[in-house]
N, C-alpha and C. Protein backbone atom coordinates (compact mmCIF):
# COMPACT_ATOMS: atom_id res chain seq x y z
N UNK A 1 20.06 -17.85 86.02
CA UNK A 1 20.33 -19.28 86.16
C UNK A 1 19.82 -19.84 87.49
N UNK A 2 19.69 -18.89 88.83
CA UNK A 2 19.41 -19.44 89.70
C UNK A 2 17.81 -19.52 89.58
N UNK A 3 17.27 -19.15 88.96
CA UNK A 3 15.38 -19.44 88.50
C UNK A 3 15.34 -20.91 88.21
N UNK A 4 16.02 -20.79 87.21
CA UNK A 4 15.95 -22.31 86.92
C UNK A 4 16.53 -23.57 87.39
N UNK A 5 17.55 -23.22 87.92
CA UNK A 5 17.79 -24.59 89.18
C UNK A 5 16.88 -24.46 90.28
N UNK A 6 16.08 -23.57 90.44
CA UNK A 6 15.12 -23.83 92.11
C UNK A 6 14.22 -24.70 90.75
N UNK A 7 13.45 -24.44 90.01
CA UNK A 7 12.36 -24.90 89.29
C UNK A 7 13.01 -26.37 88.81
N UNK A 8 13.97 -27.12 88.29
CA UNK A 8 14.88 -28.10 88.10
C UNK A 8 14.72 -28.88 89.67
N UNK A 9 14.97 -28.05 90.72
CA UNK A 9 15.12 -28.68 91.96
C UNK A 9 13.30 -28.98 92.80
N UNK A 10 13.05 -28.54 92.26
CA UNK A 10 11.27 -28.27 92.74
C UNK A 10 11.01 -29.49 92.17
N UNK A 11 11.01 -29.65 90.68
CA UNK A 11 10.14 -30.97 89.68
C UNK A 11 10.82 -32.19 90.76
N UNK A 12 12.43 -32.12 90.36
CA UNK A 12 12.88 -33.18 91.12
C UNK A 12 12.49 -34.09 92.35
N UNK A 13 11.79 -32.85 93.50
CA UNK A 13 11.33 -33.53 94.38
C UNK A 13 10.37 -33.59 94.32
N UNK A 14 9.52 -33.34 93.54
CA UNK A 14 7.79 -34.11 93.28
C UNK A 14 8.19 -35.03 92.41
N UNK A 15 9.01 -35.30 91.44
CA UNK A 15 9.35 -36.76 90.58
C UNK A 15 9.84 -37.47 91.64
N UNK A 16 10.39 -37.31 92.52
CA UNK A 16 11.07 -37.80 93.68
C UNK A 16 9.61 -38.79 94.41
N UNK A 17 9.13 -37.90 94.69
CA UNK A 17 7.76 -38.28 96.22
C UNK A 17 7.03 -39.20 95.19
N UNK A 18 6.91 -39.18 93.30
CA UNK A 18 5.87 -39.52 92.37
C UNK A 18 6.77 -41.18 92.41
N UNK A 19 7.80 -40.83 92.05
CA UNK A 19 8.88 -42.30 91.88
C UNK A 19 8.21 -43.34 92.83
N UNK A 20 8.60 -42.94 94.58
CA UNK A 20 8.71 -43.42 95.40
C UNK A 20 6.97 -44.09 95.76
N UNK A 21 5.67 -43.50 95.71
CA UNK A 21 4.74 -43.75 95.56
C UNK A 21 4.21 -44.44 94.41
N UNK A 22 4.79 -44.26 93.43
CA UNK A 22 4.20 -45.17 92.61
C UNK A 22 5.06 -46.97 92.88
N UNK A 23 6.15 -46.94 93.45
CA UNK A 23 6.81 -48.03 93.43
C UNK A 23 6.31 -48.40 94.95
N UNK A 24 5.48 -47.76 95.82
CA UNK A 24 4.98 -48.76 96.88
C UNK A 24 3.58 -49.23 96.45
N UNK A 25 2.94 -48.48 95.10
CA UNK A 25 1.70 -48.66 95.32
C UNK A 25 1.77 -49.79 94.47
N UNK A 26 2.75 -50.44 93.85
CA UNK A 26 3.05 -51.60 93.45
C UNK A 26 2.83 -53.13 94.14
N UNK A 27 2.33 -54.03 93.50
CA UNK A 27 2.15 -55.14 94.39
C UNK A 27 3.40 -56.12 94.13
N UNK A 28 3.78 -57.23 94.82
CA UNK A 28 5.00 -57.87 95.10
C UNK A 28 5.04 -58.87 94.05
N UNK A 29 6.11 -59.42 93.38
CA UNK A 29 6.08 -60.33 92.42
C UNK A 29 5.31 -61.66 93.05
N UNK A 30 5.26 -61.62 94.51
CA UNK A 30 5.31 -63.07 95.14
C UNK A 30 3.94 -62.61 95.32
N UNK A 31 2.81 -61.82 95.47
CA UNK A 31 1.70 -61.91 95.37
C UNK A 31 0.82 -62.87 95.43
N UNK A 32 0.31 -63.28 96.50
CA UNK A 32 -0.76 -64.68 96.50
C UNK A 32 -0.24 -65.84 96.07
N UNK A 33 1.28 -66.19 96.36
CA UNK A 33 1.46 -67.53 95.70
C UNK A 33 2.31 -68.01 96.94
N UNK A 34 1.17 -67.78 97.73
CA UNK A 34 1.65 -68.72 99.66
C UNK A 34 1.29 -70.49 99.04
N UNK A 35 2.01 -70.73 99.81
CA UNK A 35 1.40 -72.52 99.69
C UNK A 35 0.12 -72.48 100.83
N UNK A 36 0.51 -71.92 101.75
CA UNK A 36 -0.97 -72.16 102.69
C UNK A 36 -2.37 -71.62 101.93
N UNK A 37 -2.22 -70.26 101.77
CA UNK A 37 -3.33 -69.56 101.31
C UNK A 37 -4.10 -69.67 99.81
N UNK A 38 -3.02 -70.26 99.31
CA UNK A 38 -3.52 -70.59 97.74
C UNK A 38 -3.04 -69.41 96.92
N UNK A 39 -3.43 -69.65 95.49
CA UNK A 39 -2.99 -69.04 94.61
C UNK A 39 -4.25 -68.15 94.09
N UNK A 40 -4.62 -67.41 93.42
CA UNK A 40 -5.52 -66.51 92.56
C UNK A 40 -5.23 -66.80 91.37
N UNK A 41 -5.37 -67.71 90.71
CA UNK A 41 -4.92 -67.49 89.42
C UNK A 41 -5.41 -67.58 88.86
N UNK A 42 -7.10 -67.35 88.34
CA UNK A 42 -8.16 -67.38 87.60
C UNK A 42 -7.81 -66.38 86.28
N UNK A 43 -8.69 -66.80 85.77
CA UNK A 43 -8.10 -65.14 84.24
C UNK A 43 -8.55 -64.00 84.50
N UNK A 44 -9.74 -63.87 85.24
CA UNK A 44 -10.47 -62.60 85.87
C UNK A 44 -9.60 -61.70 86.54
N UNK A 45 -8.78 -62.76 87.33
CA UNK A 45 -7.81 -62.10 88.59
C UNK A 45 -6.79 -61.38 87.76
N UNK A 46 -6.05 -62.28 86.92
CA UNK A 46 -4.97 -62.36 85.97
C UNK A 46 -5.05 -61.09 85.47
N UNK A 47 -6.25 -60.92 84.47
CA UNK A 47 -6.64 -59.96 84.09
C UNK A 47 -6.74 -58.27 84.41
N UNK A 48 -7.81 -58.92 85.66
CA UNK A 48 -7.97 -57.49 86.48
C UNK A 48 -6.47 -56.87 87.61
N UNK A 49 -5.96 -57.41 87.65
CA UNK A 49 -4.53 -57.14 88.64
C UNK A 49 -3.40 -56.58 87.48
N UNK A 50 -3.55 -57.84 86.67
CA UNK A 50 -2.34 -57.05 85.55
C UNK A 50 -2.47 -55.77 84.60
N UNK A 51 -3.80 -55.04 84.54
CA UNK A 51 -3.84 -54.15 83.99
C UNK A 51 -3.30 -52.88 84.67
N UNK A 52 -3.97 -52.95 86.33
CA UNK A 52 -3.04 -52.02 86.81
C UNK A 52 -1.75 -51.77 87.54
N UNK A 53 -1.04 -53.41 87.33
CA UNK A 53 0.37 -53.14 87.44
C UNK A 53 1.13 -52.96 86.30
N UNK A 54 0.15 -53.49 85.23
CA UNK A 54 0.75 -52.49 84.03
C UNK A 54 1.42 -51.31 83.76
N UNK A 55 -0.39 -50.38 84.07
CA UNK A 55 -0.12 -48.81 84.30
C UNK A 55 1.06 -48.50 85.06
N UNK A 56 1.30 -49.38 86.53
CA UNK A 56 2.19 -48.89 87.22
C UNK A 56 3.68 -49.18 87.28
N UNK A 57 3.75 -50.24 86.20
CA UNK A 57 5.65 -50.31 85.59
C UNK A 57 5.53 -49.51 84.61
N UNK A 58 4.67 -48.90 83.64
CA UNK A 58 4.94 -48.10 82.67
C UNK A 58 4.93 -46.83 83.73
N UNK A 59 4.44 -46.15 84.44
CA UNK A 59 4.53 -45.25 84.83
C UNK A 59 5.89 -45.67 85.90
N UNK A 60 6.16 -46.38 86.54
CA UNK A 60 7.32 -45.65 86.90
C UNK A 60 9.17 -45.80 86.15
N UNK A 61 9.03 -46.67 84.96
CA UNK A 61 9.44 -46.71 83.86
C UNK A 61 9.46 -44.63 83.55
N UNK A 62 8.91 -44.25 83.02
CA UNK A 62 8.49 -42.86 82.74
C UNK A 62 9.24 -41.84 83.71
N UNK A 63 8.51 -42.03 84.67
CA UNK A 63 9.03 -41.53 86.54
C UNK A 63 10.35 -41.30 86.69
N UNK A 64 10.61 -42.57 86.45
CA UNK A 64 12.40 -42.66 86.67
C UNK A 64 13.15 -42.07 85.41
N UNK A 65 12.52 -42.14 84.84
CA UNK A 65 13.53 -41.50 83.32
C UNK A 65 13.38 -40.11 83.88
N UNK A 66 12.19 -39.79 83.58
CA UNK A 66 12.13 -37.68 83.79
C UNK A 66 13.12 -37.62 85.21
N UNK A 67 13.10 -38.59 86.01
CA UNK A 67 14.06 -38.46 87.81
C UNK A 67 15.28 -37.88 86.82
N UNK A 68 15.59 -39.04 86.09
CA UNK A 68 17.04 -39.36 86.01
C UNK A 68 17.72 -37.78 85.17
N UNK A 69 16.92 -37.84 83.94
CA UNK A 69 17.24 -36.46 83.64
C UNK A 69 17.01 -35.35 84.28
N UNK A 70 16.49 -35.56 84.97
CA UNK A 70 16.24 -33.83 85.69
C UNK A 70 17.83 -34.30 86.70
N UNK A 71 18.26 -34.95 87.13
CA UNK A 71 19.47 -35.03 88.01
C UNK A 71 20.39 -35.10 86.80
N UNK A 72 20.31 -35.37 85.95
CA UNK A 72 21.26 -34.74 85.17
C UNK A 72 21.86 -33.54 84.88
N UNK A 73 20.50 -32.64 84.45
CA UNK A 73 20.30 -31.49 84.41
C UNK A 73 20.93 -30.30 85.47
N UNK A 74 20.43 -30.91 86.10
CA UNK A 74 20.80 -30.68 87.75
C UNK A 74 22.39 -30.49 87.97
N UNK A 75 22.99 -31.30 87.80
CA UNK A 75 24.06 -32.03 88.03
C UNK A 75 25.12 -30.74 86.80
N UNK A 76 24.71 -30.40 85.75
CA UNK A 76 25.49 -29.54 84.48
C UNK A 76 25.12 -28.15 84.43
N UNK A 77 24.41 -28.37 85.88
CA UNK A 77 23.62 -26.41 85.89
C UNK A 77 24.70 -26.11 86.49
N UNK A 78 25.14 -24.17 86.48
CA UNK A 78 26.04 -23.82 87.31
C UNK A 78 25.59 -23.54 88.48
């Protein structure tokens, strides 16, 4: 049993470091919508920006689930 809580505790902290990096490499809801600086809001932009904050709420959507169960797991090991 103790094999498998180091390996349980190992994933955890690379889902851990994966969570936390994918949620900085995230851009801000408020993104380019300064009153000074103007807005981006062309469809190109629209387009090209939202595909890969897409990827990156589905992935940490994903991230956080495998987190959550593995601390579950974690949590019911002896």
């Amino acid at each position: 049993m103790e094999v498998v809580k180091i390996i349980v505790t190992i994933l955890e902290i690379i889902f851990s470091i994966g969570l936390i990096a994918v949620i900085l490499l995230q851009s801000g809801k408020e993104a380019g919508m300064g009153a000074i600086t103007g807005s981006n809001d062309t469809y190109l932009s629209k387009s090209k920006n939202g595909s890969l904050d897409k990827i990156l709420a589905s992935a940490t959507k994903w991230i956080a689930l495998v987190w959550v169960l593995l601390t579950l797991s974690l949590s019911l090991l002896p």
